[in-house]
C-alpha atoms as a PDB file:
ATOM      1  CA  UNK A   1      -4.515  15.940   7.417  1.00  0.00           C
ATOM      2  CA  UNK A   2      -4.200  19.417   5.083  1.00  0.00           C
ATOM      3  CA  UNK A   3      -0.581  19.239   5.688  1.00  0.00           C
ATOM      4  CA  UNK A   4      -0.388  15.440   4.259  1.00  0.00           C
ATOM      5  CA  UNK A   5      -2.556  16.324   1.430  1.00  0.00           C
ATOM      6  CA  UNK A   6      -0.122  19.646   0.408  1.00  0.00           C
ATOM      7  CA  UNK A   7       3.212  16.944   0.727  1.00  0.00           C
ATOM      8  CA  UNK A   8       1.360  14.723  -1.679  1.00  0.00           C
ATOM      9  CA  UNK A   9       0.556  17.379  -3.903  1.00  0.00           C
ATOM     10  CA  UNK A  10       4.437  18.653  -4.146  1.00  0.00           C
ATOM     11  CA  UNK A  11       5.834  15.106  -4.360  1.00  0.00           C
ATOM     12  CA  UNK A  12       3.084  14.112  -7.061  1.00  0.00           C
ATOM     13  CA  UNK A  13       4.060  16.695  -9.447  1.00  0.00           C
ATOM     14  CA  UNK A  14       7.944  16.500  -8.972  1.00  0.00           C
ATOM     15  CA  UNK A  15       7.844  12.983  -9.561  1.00  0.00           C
ATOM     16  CA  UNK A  16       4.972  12.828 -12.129  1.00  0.00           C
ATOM     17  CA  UNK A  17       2.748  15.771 -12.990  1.00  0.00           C
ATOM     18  CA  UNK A  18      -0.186  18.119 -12.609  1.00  0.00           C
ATOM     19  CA  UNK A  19      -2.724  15.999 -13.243  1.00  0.00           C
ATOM     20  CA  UNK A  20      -1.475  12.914 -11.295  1.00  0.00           C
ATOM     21  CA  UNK A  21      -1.318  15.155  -8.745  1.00  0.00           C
ATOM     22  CA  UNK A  22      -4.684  16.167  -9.059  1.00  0.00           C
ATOM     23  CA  UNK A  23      -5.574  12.254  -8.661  1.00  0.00           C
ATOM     24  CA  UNK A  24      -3.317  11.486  -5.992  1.00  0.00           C
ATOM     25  CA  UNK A  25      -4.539  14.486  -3.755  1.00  0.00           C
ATOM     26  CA  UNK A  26      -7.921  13.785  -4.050  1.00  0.00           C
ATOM     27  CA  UNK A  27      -7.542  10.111  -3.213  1.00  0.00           C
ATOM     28  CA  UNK A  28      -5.649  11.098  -0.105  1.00  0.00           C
ATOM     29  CA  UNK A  29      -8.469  13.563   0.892  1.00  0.00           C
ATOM     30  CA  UNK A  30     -10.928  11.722   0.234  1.00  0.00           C
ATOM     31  CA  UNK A  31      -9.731   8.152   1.637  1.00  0.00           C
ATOM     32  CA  UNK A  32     -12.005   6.655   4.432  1.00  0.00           C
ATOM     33  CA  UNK A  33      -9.176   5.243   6.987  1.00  0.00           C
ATOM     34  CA  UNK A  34      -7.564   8.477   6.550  1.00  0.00           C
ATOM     35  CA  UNK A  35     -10.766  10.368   7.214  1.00  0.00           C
ATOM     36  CA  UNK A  36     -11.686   7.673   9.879  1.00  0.00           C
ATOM     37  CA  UNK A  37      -8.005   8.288  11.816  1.00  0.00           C
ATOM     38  CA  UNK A  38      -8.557  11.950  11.743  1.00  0.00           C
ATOM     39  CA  UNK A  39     -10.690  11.585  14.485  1.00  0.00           C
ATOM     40  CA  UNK A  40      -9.316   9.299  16.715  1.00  0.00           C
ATOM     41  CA  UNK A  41      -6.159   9.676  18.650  1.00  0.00           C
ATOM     42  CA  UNK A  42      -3.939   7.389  15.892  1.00  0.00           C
ATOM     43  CA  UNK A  43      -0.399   7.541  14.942  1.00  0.00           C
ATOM     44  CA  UNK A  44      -1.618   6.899  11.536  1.00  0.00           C
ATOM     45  CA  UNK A  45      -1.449  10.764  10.119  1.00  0.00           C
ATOM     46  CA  UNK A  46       1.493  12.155  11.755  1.00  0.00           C
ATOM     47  CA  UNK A  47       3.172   8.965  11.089  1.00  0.00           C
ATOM     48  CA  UNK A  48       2.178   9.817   7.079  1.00  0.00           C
ATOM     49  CA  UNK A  49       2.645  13.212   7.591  1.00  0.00           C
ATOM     50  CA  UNK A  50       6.589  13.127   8.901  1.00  0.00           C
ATOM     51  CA  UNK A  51       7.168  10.177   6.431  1.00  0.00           C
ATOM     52  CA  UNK A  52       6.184  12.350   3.516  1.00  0.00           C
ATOM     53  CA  UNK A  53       7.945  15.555   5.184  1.00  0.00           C
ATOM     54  CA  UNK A  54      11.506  13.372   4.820  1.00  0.00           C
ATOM     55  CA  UNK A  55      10.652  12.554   1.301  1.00  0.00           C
ATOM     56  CA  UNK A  56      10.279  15.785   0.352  1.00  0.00           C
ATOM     57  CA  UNK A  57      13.565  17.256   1.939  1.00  0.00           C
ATOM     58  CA  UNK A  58      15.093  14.052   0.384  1.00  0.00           C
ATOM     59  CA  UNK A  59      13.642  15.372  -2.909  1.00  0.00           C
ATOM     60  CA  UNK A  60      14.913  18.639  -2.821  1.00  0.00           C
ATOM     61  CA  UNK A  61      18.506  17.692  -2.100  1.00  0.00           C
ATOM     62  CA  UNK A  62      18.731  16.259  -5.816  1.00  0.00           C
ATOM     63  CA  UNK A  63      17.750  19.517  -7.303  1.00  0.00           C
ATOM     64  CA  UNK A  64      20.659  21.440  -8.349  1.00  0.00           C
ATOM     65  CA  UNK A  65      22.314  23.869  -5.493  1.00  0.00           C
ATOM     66  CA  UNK A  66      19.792  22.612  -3.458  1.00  0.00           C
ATOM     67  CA  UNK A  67      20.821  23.940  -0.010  1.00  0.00           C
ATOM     68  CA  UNK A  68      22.670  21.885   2.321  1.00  0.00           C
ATOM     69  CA  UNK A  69      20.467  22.537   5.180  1.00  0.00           C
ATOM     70  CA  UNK A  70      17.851  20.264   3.671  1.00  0.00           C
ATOM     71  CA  UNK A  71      19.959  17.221   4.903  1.00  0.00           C
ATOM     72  CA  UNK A  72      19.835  18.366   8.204  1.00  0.00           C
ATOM     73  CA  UNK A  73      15.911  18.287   7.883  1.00  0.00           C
ATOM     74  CA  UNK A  74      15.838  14.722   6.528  1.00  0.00           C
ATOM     75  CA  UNK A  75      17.274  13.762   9.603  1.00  0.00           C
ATOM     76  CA  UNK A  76      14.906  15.715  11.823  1.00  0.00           C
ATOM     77  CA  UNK A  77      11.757  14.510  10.138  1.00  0.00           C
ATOM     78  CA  UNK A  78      13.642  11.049   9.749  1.00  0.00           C
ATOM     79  CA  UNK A  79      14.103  11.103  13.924  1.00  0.00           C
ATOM     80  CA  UNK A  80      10.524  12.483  14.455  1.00  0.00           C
ATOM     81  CA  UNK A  81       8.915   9.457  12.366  1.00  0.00           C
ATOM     82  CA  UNK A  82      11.048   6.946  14.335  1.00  0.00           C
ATOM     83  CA  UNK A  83       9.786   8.210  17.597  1.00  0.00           C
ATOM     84  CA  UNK A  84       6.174   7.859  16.384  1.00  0.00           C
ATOM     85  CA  UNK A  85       6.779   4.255  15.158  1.00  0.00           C
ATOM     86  CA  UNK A  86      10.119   2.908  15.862  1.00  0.00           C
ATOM     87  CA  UNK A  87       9.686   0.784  12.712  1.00  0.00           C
ATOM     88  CA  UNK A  88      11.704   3.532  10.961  1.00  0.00           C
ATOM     89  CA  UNK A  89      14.817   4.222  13.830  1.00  0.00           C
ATOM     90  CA  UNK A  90      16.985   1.662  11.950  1.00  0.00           C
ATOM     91  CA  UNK A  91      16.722   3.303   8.439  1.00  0.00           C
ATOM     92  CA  UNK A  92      18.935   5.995   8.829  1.00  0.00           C
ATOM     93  CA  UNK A  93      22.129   4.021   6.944  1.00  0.00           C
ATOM     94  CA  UNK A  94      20.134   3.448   4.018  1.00  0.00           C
ATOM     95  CA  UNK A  95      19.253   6.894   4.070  1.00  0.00           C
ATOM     96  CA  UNK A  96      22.429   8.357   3.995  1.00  0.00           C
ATOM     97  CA  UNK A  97      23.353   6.064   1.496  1.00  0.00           C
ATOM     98  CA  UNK A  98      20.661   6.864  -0.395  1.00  0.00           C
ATOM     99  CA  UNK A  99      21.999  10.795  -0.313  1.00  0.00           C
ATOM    100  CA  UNK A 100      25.286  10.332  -1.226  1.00  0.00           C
ATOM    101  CA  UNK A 101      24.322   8.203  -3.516  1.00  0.00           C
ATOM    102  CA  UNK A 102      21.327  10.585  -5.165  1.00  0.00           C
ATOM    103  CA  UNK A 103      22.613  14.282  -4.508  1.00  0.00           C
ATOM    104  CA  UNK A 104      23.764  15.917  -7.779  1.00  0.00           C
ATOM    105  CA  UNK A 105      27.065  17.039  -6.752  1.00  0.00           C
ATOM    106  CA  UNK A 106      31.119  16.347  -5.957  1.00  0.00           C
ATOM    107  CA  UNK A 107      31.925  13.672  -3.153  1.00  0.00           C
ATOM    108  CA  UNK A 108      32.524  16.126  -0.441  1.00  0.00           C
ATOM    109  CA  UNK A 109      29.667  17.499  -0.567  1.00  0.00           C
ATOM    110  CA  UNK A 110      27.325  14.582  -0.629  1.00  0.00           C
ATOM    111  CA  UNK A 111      29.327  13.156   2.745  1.00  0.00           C
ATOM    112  CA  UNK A 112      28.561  16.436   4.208  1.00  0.00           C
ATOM    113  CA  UNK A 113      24.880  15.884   3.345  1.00  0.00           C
ATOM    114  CA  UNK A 114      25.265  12.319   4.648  1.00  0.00           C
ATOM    115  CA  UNK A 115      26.652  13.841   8.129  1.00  0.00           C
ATOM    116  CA  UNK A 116      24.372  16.438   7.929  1.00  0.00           C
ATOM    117  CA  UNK A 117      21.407  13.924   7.897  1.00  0.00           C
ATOM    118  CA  UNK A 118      23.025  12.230  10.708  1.00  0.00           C
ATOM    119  CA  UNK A 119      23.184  15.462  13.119  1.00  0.00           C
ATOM    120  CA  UNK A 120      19.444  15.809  12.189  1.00  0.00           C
ATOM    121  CA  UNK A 121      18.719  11.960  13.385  1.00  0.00           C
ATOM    122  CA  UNK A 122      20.924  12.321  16.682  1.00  0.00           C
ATOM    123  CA  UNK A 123      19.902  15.393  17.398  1.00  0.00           C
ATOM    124  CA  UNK A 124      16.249  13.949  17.819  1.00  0.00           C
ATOM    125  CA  UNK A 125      17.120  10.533  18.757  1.00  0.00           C
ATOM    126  CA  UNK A 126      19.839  10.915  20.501  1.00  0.00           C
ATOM    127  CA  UNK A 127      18.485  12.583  23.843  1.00  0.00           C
ATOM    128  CA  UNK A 128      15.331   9.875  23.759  1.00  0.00           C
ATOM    129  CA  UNK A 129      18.029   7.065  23.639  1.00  0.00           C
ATOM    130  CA  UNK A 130      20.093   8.472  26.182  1.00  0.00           C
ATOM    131  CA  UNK A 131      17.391   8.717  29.103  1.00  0.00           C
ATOM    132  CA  UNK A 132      16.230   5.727  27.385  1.00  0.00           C
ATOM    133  CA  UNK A 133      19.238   2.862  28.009  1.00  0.00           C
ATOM    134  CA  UNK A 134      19.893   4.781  31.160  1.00  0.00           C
ATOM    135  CA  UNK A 135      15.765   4.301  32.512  1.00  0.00           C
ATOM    136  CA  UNK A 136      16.078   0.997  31.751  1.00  0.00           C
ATOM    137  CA  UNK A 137      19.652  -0.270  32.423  1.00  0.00           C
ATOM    138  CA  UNK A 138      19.856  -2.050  28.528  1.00  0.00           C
ATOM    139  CA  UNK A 139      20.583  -0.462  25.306  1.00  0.00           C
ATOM    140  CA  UNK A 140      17.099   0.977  24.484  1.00  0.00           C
ATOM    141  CA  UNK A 141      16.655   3.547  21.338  1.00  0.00           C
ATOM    142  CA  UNK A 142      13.276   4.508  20.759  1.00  0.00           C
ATOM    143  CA  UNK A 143      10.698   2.110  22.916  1.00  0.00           C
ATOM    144  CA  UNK A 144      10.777  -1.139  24.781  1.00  0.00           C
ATOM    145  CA  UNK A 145       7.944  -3.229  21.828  1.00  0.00           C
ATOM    146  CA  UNK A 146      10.767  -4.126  19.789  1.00  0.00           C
ATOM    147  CA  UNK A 147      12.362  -6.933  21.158  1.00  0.00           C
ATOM    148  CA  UNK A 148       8.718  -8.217  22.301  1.00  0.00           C
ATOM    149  CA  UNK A 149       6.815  -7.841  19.234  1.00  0.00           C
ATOM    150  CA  UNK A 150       9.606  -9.860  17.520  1.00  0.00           C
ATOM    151  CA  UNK A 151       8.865 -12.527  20.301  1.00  0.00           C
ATOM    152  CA  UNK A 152       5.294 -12.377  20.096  1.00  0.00           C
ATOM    153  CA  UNK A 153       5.627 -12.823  16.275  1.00  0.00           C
ATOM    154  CA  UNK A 154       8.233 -15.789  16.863  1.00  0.00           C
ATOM    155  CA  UNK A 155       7.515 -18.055  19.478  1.00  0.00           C
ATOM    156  CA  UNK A 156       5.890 -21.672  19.326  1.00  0.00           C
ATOM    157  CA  UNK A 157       2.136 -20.325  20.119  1.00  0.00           C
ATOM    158  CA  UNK A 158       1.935 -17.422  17.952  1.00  0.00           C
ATOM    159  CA  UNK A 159      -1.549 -17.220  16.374  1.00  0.00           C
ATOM    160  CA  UNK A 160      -1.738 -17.163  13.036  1.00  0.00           C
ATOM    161  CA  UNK A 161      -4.682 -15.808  12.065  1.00  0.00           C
ATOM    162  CA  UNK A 162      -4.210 -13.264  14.599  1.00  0.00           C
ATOM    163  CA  UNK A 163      -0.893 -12.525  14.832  1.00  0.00           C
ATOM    164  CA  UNK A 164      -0.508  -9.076  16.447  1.00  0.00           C
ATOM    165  CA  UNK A 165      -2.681 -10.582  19.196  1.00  0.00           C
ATOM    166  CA  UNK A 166      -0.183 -12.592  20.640  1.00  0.00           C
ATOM    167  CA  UNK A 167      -0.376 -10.436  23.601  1.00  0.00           C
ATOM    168  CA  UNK A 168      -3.755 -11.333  24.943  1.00  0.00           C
ATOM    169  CA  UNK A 169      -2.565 -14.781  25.255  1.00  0.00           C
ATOM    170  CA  UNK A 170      -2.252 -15.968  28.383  1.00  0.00           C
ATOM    171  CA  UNK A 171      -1.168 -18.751  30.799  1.00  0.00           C
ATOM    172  CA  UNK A 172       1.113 -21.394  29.843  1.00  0.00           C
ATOM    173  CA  UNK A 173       1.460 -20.208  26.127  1.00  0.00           C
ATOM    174  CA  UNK A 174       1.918 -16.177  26.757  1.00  0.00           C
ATOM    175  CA  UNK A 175       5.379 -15.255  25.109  1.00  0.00           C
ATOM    176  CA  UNK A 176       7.025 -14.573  28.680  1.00  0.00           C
ATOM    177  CA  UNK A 177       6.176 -17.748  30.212  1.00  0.00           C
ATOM    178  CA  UNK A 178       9.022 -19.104  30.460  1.00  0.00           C
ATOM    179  CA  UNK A 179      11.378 -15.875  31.676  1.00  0.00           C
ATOM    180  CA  UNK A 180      10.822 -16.468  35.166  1.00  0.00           C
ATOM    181  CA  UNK A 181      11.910 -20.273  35.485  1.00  0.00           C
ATOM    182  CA  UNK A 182      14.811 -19.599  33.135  1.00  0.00           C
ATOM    183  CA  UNK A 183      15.591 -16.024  34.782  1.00  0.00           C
ATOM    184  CA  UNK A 184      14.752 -15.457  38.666  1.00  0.00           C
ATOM    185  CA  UNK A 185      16.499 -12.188  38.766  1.00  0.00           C
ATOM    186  CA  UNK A 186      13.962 -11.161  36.103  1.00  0.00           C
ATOM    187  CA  UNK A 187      10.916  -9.956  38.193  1.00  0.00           C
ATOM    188  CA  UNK A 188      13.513  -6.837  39.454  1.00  0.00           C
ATOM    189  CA  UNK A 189      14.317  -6.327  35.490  1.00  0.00           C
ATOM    190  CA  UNK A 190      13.292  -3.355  33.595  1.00  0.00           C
ATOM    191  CA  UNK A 191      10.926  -3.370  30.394  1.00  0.00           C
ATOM    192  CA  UNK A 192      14.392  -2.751  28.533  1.00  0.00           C
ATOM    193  CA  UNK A 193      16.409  -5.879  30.235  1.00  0.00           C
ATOM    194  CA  UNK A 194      12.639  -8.244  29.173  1.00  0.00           C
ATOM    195  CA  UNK A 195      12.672  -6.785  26.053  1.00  0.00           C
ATOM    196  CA  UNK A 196      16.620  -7.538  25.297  1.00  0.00           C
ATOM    197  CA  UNK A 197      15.422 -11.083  26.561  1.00  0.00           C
ATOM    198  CA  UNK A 198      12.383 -11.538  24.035  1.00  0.00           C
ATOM    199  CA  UNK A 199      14.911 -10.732  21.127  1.00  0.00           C
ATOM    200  CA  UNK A 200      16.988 -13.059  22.036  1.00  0.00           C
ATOM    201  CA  UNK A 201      14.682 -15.671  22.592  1.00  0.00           C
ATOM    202  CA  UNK A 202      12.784 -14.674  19.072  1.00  0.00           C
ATOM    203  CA  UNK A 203      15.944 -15.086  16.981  1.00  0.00           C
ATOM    204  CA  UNK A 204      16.686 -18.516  18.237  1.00  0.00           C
ATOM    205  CA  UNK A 205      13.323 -19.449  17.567  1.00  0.00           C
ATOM    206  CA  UNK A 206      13.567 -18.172  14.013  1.00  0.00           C
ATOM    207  CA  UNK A 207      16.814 -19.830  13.629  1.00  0.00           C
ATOM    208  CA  UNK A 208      16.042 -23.083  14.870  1.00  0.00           C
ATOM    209  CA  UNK A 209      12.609 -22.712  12.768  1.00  0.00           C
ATOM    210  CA  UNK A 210      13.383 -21.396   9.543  1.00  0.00           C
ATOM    211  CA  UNK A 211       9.578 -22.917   7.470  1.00  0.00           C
ATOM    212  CA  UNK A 212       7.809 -21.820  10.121  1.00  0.00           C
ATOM    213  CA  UNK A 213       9.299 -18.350   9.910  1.00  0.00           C
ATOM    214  CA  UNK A 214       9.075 -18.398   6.376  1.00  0.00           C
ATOM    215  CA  UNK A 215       5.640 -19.292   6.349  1.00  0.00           C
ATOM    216  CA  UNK A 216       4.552 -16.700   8.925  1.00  0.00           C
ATOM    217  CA  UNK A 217       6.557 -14.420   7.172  1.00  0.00           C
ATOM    218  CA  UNK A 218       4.173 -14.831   3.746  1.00  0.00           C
ATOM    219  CA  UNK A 219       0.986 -14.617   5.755  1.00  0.00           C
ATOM    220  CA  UNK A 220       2.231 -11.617   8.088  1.00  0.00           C
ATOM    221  CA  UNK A 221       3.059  -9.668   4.539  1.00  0.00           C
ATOM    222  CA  UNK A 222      -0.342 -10.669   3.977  1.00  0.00           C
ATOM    223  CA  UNK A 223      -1.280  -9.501   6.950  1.00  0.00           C
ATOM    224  CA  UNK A 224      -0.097  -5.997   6.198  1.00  0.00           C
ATOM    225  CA  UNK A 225      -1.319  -5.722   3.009  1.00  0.00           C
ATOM    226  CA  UNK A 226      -4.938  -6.634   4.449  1.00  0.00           C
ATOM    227  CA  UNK A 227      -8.256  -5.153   3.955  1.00  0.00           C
ATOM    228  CA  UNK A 228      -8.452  -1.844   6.527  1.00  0.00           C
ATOM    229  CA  UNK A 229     -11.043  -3.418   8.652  1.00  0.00           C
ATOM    230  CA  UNK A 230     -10.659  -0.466  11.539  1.00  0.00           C
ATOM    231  CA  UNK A 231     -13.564   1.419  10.821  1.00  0.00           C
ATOM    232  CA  UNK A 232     -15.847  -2.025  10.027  1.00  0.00           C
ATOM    233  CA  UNK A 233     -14.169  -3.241  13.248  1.00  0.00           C
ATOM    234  CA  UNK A 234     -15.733  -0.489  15.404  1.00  0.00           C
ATOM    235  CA  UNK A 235     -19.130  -0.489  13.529  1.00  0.00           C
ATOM    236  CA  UNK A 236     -19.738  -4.426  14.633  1.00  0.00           C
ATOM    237  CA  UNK A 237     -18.521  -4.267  18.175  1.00  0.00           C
ATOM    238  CA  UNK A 238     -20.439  -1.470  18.623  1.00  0.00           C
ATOM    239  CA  UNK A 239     -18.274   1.328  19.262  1.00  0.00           C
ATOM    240  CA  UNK A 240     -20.150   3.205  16.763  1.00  0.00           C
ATOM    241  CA  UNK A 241     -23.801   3.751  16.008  1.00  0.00           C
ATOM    242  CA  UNK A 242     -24.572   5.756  13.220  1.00  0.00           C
ATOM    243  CA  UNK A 243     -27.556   5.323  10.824  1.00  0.00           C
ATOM    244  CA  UNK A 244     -27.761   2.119   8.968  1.00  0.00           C
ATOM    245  CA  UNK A 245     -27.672   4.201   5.800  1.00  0.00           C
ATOM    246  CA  UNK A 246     -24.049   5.852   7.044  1.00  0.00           C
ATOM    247  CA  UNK A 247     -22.525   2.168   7.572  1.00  0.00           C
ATOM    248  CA  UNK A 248     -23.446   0.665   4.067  1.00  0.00           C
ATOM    249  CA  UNK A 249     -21.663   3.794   2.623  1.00  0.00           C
ATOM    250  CA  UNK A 250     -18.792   3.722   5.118  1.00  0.00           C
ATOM    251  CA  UNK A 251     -18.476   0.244   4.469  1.00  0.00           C
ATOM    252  CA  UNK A 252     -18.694   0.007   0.950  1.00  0.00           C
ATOM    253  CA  UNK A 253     -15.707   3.016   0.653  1.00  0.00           C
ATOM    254  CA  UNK A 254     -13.271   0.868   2.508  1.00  0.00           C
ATOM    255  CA  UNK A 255     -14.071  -2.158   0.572  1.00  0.00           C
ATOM    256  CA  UNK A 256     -14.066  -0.748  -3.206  1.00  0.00           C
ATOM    257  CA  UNK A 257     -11.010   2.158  -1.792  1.00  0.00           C
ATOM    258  CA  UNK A 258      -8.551   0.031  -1.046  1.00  0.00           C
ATOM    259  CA  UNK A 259      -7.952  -2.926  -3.160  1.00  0.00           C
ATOM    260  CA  UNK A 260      -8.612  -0.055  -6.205  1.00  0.00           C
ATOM    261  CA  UNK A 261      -5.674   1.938  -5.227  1.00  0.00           C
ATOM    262  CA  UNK A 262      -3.322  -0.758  -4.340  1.00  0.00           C
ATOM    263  CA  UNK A 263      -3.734  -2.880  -7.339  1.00  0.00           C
ATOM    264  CA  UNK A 264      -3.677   0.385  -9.711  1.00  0.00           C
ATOM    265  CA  UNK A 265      -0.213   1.451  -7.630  1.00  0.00           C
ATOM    266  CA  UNK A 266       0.811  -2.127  -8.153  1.00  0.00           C
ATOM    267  CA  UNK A 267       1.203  -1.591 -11.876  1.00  0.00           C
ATOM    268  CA  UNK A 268       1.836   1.872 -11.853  1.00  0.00           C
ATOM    269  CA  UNK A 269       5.228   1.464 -10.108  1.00  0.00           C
ATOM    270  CA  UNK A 270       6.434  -1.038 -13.233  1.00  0.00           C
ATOM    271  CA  UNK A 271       4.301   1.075 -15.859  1.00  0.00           C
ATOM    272  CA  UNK A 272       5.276   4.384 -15.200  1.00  0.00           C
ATOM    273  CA  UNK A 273       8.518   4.626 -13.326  1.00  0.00           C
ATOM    274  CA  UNK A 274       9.821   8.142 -13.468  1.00  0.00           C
ATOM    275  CA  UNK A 275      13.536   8.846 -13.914  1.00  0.00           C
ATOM    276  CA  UNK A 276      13.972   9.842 -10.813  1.00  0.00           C
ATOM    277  CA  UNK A 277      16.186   9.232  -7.874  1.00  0.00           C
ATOM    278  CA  UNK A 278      13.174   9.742  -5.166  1.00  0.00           C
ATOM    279  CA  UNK A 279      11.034   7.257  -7.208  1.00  0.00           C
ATOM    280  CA  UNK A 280      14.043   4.837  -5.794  1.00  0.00           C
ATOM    281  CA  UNK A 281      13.715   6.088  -2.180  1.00  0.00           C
ATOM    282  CA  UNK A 282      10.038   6.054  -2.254  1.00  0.00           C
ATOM    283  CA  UNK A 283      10.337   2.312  -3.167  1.00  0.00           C
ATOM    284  CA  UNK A 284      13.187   1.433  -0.289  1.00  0.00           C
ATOM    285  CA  UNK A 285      11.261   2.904   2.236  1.00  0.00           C
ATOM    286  CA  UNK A 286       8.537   0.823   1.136  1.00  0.00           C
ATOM    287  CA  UNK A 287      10.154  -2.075   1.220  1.00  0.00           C
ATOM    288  CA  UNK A 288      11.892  -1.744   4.507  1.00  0.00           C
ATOM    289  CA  UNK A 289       8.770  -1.112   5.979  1.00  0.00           C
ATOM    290  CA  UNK A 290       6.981  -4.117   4.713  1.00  0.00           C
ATOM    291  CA  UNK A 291       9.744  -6.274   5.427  1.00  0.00           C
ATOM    292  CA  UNK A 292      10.120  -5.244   9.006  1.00  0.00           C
ATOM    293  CA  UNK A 293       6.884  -6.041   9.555  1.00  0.00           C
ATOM    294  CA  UNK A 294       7.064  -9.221   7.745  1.00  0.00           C
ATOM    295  CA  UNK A 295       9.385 -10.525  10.346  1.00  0.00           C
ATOM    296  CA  UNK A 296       7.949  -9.166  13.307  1.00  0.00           C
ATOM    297  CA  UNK A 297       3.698  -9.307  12.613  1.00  0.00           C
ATOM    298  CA  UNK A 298       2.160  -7.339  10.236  1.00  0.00           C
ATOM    299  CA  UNK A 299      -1.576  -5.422  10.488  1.00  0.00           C
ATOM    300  CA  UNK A 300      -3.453  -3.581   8.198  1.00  0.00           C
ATOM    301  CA  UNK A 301      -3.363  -0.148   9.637  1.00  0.00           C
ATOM    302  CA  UNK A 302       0.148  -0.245   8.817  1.00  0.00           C
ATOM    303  CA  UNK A 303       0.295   0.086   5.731  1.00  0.00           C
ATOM    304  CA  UNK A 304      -1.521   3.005   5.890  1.00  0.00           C
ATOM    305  CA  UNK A 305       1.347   5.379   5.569  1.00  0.00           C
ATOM    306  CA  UNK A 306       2.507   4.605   2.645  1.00  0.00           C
ATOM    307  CA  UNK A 307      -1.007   5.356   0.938  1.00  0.00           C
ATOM    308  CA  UNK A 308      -0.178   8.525  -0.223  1.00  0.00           C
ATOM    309  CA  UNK A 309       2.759   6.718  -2.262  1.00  0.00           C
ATOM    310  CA  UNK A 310       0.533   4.136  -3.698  1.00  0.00           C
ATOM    311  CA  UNK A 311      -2.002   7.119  -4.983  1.00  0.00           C
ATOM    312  CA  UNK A 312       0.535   8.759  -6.462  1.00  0.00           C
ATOM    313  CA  UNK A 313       1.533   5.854  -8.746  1.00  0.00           C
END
């Protein structure tokens, strides 16, 4: 949690200044989900944390005779985010891009910082996908949710109001009803082969249904963009009993924390824009992530990691 605070700090005043740094540290520090996640075995923080380390690398790059090496740590942080959420494991073209694109010298060298990125990536990646595709028989670079979630986002029965909680649906309606009637081989496939399957099975779906994706699509950005409910969540079922007192408080934070920082970063981004090329990464990575999630289904926790963006603007 320190080590997220210290990345927002550096990034704050390279892109802005002292005292928006000031601000945007202590609304990191002092943010309930974040505090809330600290204690619970999330992949919230290092998520952040990783996310915030590639910015920075990124960030020095386009300083001048910024040392090449830095590329190679973009891609390592790059590969370590991806393997705690594979949201991020297709980025990595837009990333170099963004380097050759952003780095402050001749062409030569920024393809050399765009390779360098890359042996960064593979060399975290690469291994995981290896023993990956060959574990389960099917092209398989991070995990085997990807293909799945995309089905369980995109199939006649999704829930709406719920839905990342297609999975709990069962019966007739759960998302893999239909793979053993179509497929009989598939009770000896791997996780890998099913998920392959559910991607395929999603994008026809979409295809065939483009106003219902749409439509899901605008209530899944919703979705991410939703009130962090985690912590109010575990108070009502009961998974936490602290005194009455504690959960007003606690529940108060989240609702006055949230919708303050993300409407104040909403017009920060237009009103003070700095002149620089990581402002522009900041914002790609934002949107990729929000648009992944758009497609596939979209939560409130996930948005999490890009907090320390938001209190910065």
């Amino acid at each position: 949690g320190m080590l997220v605070v210290l990345l927002t700090w550096l990034l704050a005043i390279r892109l802005f200044n002292r005292p928006t740094a000031v601000v945007a540290t202590t609304i990191v520090t002092l943010y309930p989900s974040f505090l809330f996640a600290s204690v619970l075995l999330l992949t919230e923080l290092p998520f952040t944390l990783l996310l915030l380390a590639m910015v920075w690398c990124c960030d020095r790059l386009t300083q001048p005779k910024a040392p090449v090496a830095l590329a190679v740590g973009a891609g390592l942080t790059l590969g370590l985010a991806a393997l705690t959420r594979s949201v991020l494991w297709p980025f990595f073209p837009l990333l170099a891009a963004w380097i050759f694109f952003a780095v402050p010298a001749t062409r030569s060298k920024k393809a050399a910082c765009s390779a360098l990125c890359l042996v960064g990536y593979v060399a975290v990646v690469g291994p995981w996908a290896l023993r990956n595709t060959r574990l389960q028989h099917s092209p398989t670079v991070v995990d085997t949710m990807g293909g799945m979630n995309l089905r369980m986002g995109n199939y006649e029965f999704t829930p709406e109001d719920r839905m990342w909680d297609a999975v709990s649906i069962t019966g007739e309606k759960n998302w893999a009803a239909g793979l053993g009637q179509s497929h009989p081989e598939s009770r000896s496939w791997t996780d890998g082969q099913k998920d392959k399957w559910a991607q395929g099975e999603a994008v026809r779906y979409m295809l065939a249904n483009p106003a219902t994706t749409i439509r899901r699509s605008i209530l899944k950005f919703a979705d991410f963009w939703g009130l962090e409910r985690e912590l109010v969540a575990g108070f009502q079922q009961g998974l936490y009993r602290p005194p009455t007192w504690f959960i007003a408080i606690a529940v108060a934070s989240v609702l006055i924390s949230y919708p303050l920082v993300a409407l104040s970063a909403s017009v920060g981004i237009f009103s003070a824009m700095p002149r620089r090329a990581t402002h522009w990464l900041v914002l790609i990575i934002s949107v990729f992530i929000v648009a992944v999630h758009a497609v596939v289904f979209g939560h409130s926790r996930y948005h999490m990691p890009l907090v320390p963006f938001l209190a910065m603007y």
